[in-house]
Protein backbone atom coordinates (compact mmCIF):
# COMPACT_ATOMS: atom_id res chain seq x y z
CA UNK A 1 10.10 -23.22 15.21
CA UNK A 2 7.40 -24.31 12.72
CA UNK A 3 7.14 -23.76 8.76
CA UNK A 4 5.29 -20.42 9.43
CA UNK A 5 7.31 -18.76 12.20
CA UNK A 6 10.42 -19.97 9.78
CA UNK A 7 8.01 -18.03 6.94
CA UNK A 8 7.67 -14.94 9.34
CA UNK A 9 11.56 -14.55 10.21
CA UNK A 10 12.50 -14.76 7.00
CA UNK A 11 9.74 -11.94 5.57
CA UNK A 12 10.93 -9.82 8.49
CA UNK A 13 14.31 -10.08 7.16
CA UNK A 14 13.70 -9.41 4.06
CA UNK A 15 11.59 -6.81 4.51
CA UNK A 16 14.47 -4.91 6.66
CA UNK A 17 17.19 -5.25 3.71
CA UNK A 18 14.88 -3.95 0.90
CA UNK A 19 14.05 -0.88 3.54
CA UNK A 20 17.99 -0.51 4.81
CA UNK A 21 19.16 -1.10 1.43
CA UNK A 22 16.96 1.38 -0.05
CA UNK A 23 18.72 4.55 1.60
CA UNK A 24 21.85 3.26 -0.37
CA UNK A 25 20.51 3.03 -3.25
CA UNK A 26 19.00 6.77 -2.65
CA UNK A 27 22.42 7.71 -2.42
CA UNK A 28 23.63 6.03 -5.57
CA UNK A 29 20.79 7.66 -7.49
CA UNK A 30 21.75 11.57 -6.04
CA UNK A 31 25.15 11.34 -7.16
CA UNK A 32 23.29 11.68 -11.16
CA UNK A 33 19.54 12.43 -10.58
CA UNK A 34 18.18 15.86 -9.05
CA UNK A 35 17.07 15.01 -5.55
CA UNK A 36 13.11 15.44 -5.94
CA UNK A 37 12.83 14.80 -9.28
CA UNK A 38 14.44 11.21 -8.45
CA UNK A 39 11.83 11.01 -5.61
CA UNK A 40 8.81 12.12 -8.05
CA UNK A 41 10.00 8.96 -10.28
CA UNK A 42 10.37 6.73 -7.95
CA UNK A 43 7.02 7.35 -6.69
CA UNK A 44 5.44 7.75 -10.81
CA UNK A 45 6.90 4.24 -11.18
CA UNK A 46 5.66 2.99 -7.49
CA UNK A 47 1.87 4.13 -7.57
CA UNK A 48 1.96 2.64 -11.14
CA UNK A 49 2.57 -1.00 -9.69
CA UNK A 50 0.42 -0.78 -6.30
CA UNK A 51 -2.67 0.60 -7.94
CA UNK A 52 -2.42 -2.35 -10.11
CA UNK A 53 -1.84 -4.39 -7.71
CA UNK A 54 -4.82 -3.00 -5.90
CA UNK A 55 -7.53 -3.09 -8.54
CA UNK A 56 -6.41 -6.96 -9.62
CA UNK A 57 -6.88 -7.60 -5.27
CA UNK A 58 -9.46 -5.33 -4.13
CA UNK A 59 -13.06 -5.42 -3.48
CA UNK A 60 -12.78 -1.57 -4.17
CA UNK A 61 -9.90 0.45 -5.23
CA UNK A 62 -11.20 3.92 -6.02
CA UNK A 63 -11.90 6.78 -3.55
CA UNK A 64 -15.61 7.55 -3.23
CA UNK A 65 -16.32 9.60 -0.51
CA UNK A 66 -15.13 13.50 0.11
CA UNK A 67 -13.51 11.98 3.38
CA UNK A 68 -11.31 9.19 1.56
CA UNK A 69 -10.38 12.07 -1.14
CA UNK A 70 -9.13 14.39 2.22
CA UNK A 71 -7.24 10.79 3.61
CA UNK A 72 -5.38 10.56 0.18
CA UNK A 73 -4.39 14.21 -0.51
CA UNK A 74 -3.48 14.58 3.00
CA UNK A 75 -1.42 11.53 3.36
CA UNK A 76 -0.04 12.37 -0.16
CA UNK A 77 0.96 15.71 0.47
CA UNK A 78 2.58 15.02 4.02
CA UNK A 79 3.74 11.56 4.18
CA UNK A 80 4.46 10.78 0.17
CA UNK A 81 5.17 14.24 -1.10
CA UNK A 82 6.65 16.91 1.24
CA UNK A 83 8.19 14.07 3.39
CA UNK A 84 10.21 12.23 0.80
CA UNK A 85 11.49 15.98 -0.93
CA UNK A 86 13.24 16.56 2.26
CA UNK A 87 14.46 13.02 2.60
CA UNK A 88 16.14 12.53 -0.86
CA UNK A 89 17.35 16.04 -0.23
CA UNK A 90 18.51 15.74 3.28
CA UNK A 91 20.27 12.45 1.92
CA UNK A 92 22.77 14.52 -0.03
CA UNK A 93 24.44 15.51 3.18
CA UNK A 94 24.71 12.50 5.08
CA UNK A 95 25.37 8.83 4.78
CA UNK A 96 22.67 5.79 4.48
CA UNK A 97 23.11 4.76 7.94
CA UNK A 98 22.70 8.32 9.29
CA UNK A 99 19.61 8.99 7.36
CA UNK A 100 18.24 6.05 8.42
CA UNK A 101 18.91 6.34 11.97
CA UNK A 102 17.05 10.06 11.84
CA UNK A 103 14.43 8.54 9.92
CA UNK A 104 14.01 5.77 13.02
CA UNK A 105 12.69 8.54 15.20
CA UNK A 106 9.01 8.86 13.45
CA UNK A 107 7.62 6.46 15.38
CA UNK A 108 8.77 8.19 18.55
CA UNK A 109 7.62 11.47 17.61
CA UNK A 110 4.15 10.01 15.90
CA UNK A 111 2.42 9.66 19.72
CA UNK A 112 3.54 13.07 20.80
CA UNK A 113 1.50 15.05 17.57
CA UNK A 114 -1.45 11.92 18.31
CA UNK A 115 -1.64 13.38 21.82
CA UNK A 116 -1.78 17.34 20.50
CA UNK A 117 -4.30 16.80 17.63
CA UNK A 118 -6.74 13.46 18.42
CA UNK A 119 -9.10 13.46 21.03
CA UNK A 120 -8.44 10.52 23.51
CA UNK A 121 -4.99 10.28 22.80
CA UNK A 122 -2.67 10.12 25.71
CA UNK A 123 0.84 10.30 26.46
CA UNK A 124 2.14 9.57 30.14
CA UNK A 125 5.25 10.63 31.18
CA UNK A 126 7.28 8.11 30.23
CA UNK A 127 6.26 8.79 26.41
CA UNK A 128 7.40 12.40 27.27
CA UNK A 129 10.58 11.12 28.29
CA UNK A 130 10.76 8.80 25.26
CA UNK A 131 10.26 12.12 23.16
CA UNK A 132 13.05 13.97 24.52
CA UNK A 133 15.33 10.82 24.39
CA UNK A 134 14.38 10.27 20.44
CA UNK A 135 15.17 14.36 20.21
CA UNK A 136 18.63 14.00 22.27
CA UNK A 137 19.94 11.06 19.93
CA UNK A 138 18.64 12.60 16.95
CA UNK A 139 21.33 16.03 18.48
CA UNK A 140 24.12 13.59 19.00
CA UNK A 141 23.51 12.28 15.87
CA UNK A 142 24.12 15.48 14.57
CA UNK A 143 27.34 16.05 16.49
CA UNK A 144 27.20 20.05 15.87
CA UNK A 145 29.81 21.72 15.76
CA UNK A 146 31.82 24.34 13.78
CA UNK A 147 32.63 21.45 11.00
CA UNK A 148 29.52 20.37 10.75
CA UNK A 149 27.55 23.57 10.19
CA UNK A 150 27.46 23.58 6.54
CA UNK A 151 27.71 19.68 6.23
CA UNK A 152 26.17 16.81 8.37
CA UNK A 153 24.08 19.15 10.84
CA UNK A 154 22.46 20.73 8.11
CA UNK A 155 21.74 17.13 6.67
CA UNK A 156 20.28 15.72 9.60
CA UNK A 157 17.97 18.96 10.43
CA UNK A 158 16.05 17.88 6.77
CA UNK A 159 15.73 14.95 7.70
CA UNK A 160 14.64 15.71 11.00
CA UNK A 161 11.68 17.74 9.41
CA UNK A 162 10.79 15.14 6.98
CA UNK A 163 10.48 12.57 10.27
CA UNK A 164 7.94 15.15 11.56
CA UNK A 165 6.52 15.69 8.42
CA UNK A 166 5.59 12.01 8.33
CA UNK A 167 4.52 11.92 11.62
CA UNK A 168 2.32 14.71 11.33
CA UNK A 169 0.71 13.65 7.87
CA UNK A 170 0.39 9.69 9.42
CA UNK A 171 -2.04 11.74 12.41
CA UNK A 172 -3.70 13.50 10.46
CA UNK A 173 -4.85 10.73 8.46
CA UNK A 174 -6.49 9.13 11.62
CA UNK A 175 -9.06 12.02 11.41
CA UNK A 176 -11.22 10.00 8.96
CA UNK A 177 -12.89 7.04 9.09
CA UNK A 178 -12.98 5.71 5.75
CA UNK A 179 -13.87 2.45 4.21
CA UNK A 180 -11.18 1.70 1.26
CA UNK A 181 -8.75 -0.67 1.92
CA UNK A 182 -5.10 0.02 2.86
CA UNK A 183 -3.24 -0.96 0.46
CA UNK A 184 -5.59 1.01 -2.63
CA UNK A 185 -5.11 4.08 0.22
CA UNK A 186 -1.72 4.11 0.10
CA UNK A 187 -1.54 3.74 -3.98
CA UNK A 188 -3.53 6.86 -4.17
CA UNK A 189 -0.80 8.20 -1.60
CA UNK A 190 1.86 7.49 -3.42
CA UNK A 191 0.41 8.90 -6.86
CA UNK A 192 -0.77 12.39 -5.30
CA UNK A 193 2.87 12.35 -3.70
CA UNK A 194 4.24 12.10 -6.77
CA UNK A 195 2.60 14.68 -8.21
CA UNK A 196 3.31 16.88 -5.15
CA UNK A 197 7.20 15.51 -5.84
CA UNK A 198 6.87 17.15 -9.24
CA UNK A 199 5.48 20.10 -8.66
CA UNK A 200 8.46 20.95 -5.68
CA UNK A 201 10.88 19.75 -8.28
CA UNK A 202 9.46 21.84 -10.56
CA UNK A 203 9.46 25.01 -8.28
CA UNK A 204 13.15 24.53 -7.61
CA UNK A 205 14.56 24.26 -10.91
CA UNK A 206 15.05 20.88 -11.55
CA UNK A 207 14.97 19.84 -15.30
CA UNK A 208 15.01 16.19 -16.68
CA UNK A 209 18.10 17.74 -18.55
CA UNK A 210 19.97 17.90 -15.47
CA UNK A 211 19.92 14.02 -14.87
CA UNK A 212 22.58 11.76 -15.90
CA UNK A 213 21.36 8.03 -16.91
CA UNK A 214 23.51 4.78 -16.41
CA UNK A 215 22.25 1.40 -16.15
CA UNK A 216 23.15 1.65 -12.35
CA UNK A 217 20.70 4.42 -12.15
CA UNK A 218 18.06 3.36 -13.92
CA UNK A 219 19.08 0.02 -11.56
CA UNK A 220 18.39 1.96 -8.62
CA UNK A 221 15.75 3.70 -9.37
CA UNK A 222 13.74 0.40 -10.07
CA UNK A 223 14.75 -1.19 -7.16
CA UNK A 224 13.55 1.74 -4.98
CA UNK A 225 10.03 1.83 -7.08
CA UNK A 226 9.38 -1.63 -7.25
CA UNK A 227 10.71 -3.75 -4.58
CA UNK A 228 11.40 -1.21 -2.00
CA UNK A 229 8.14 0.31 -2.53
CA UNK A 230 5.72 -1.73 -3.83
CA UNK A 231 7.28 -4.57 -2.76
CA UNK A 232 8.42 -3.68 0.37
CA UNK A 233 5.03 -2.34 1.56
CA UNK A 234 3.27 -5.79 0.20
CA UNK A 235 5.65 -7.80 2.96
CA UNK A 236 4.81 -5.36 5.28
CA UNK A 237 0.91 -6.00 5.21
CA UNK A 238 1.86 -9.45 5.06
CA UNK A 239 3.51 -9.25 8.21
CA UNK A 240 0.58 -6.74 9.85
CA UNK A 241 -1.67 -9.57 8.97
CA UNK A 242 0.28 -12.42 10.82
CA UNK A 243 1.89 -10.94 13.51
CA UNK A 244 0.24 -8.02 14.53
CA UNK A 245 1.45 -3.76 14.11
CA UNK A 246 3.89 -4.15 17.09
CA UNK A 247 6.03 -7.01 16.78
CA UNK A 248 6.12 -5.66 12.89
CA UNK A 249 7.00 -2.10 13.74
CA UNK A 250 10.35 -3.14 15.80
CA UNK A 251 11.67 -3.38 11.86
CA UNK A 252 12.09 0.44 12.37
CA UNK A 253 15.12 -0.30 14.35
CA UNK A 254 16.58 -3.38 12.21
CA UNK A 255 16.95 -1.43 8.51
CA UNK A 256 19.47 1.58 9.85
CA UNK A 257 21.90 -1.12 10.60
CA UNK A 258 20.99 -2.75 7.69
CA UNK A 259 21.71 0.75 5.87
CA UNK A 260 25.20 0.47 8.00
CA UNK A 261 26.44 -2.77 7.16
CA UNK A 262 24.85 -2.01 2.53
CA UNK A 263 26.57 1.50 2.66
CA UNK A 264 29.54 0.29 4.34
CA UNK A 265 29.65 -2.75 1.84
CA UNK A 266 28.97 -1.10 -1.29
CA UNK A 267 29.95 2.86 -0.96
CA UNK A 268 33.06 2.33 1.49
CA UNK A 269 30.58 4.15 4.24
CA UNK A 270 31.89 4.55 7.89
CA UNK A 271 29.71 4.91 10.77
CA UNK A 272 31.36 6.62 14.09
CA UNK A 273 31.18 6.31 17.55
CA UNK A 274 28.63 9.34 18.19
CA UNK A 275 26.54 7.65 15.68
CA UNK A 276 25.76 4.59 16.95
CA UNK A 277 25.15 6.51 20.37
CA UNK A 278 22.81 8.66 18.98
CA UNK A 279 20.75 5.20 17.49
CA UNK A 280 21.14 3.94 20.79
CA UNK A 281 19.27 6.72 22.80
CA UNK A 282 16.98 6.85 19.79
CA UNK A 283 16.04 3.20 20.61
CA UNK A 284 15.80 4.06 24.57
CA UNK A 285 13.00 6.84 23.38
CA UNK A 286 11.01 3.63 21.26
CA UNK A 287 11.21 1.51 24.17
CA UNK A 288 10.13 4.07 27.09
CA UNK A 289 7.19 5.19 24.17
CA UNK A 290 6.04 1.38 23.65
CA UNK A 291 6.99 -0.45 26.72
CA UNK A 292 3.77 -2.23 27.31
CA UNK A 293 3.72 -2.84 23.33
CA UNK A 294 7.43 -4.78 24.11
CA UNK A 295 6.32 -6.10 27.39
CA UNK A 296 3.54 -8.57 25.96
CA UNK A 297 6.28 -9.13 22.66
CA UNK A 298 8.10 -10.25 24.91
CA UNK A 299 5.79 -12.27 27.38
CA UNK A 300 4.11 -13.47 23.93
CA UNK A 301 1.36 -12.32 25.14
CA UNK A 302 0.80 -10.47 21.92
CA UNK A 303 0.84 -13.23 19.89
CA UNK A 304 -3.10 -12.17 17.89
CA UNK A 305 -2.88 -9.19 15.60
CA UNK A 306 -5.07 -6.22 16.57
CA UNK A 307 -5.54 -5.39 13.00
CA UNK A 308 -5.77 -6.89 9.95
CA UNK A 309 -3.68 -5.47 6.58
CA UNK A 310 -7.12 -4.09 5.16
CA UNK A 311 -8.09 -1.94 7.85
CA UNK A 312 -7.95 1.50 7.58
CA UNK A 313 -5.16 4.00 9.58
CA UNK A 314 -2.52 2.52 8.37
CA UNK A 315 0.03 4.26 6.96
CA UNK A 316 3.34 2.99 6.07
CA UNK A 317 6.36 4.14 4.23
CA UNK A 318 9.83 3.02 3.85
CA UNK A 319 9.70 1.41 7.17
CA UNK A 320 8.02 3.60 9.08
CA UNK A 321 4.46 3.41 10.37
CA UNK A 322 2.29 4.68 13.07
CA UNK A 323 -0.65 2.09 14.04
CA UNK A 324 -2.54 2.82 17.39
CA UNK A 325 -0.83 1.29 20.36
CA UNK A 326 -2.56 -0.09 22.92
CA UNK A 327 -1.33 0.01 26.58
């Protein structure tokens, strides 16, 4: 292994703890902070730092066009805004590991709303089946019953619908061809999410008053604005731009056991038996929905990224992205 491939392990590593260890610190932060409100900072703070970092790195970091307006407002409404209100609030139900494990289905749901709303998409039957096996360990995941009803099943069901929220918002974004680079698109993302974060917050009651500040919280919520976040997505583009979207999406499947081992570590979490069952038929749906994609990973066949970090329809948050797979 040569000085880069040593550079790419350890960027993929890194980049799966800051995205694994951000669903613990979510959970720190709930136990004080109202849960969209705390989103709607996070992503204030976020924005802030990306759309610096984009105008200091970009050839252009403004929308122009009526289309790239529509990109930004759509992705910030579905995949910053709506998306991370039901994540921080499904969160208050469940443990890190669980939430990340629901979250791990996007990208197995993502092809199945490309197929319904893009032309040319398609989905062969093994995708369908990778569907239904994403939706079957999302249920044992759940494990309802009785005890559950008010408690972890009502958890993962939010979190559920922010997984389809990002999936649908990450399609939609695919219906315009736009010319601003990725990383000033998802800046503007984050900023109109976090306005969107504000206004829900706003709607349900939440007050600034109703927050409770420690240095651990104000610890957490930097860490989740700044190196989760910004940081977090600056790795990721690193790694888009070296090794191509599907070697780099397979992190998807490395940060809920990072979430495991942080929350088990840190908050005394426990993770069951039905749990990591549910994961596992999760990761059976990924690899029926991209098993060419992990066929030519694995033949290293796939060794030339497809597309670069400043292309457009891209979208990627927390760990979760949906780039065009080719089979």
């Amino acid at each position: 292994m040569n000085i880069y491939e040593f550079r790419n392990v350890g960027a993929f590593i890194a980049l799966a703890v800051v995205w694994g260890s951000s669903f613990v610190a979510i959970e720190v932060g709930l136990a004080s902070l109202p849960p969209v409100l705390f989103a709607a900072m996070r992503y204030d703070i976020a924005a802030l730092v990306v759309l610096a970092y984009a105008a200091y790195s970009a050839d252009r970091w403004i929308p122009r066009t009526a289309s790239e307006w529509k990109l930004v407002s759509v992705g910030g409404t579905l995949v910053i805004g709506l998306h991370f209100a039901l994540l921080f609030i499904g969160q208050q139900y469940v443990t890190s590991a669980i939430a990340a494990i629901v979250l791990s289905l996007t990208p197995v749901v993502t092809p199945l709303f490309a197929y319904l709303l893009l032309p040319g998409e398609k989905l062969s039957r093994t995708g369908f089946v990778g569907v239904l096996l994403g939706l079957l360990g999302v249920a044992i995941v759940a494990q309802p019953t009785p005890s559950t009803l008010n408690g972890q099943l009502v958890g993962v069901g939010i979190l559920f619908l922010a997984a389809v929220s990002f999936a649908l918002g990450s399609v939609l974004t695919r219906r315009f061809t736009v010319a601003l680079p990725a990383v000033p698109t998802q800046a503007w993302m984050m900023g109109i999410g976090a306005g969107i974060l504000h206004g829900i917050s706003a709607l349900s009651g939440e007050s600034f008053a109703d927050a409770t500040w420690t240095p651990t919280v104000v610890a957490g919520l930097l860490y989740l604005a700044v190196v989760a976040g910004a940081g977090g997505l600056m790795i990721y583009f690193d790694l888009l731009e070296r090794l191509g979207p599907n070697e780099t999406s397979l992190v998807n499947y490395v940060t809920p056991a990072i979430a495991a081992v942080v929350g088990w570590f840190a908050l005394g979490e426990t993770i069951n038996a039905a749990t990591i069952a549910g994961f596992g038929v999760i990761v059976c749906g990924f690899a029926a929905m991209k098993r060419g994609s992990i066929r030519r990973i694995v033949s290293k066949s796939d060794s030339t990224p497809r597309r670069s970090s400043g292309g457009t329809g891209t979208v990627v948050v927390d760990g979760n992205a949906y780039l065009k797979d080719a089979e």
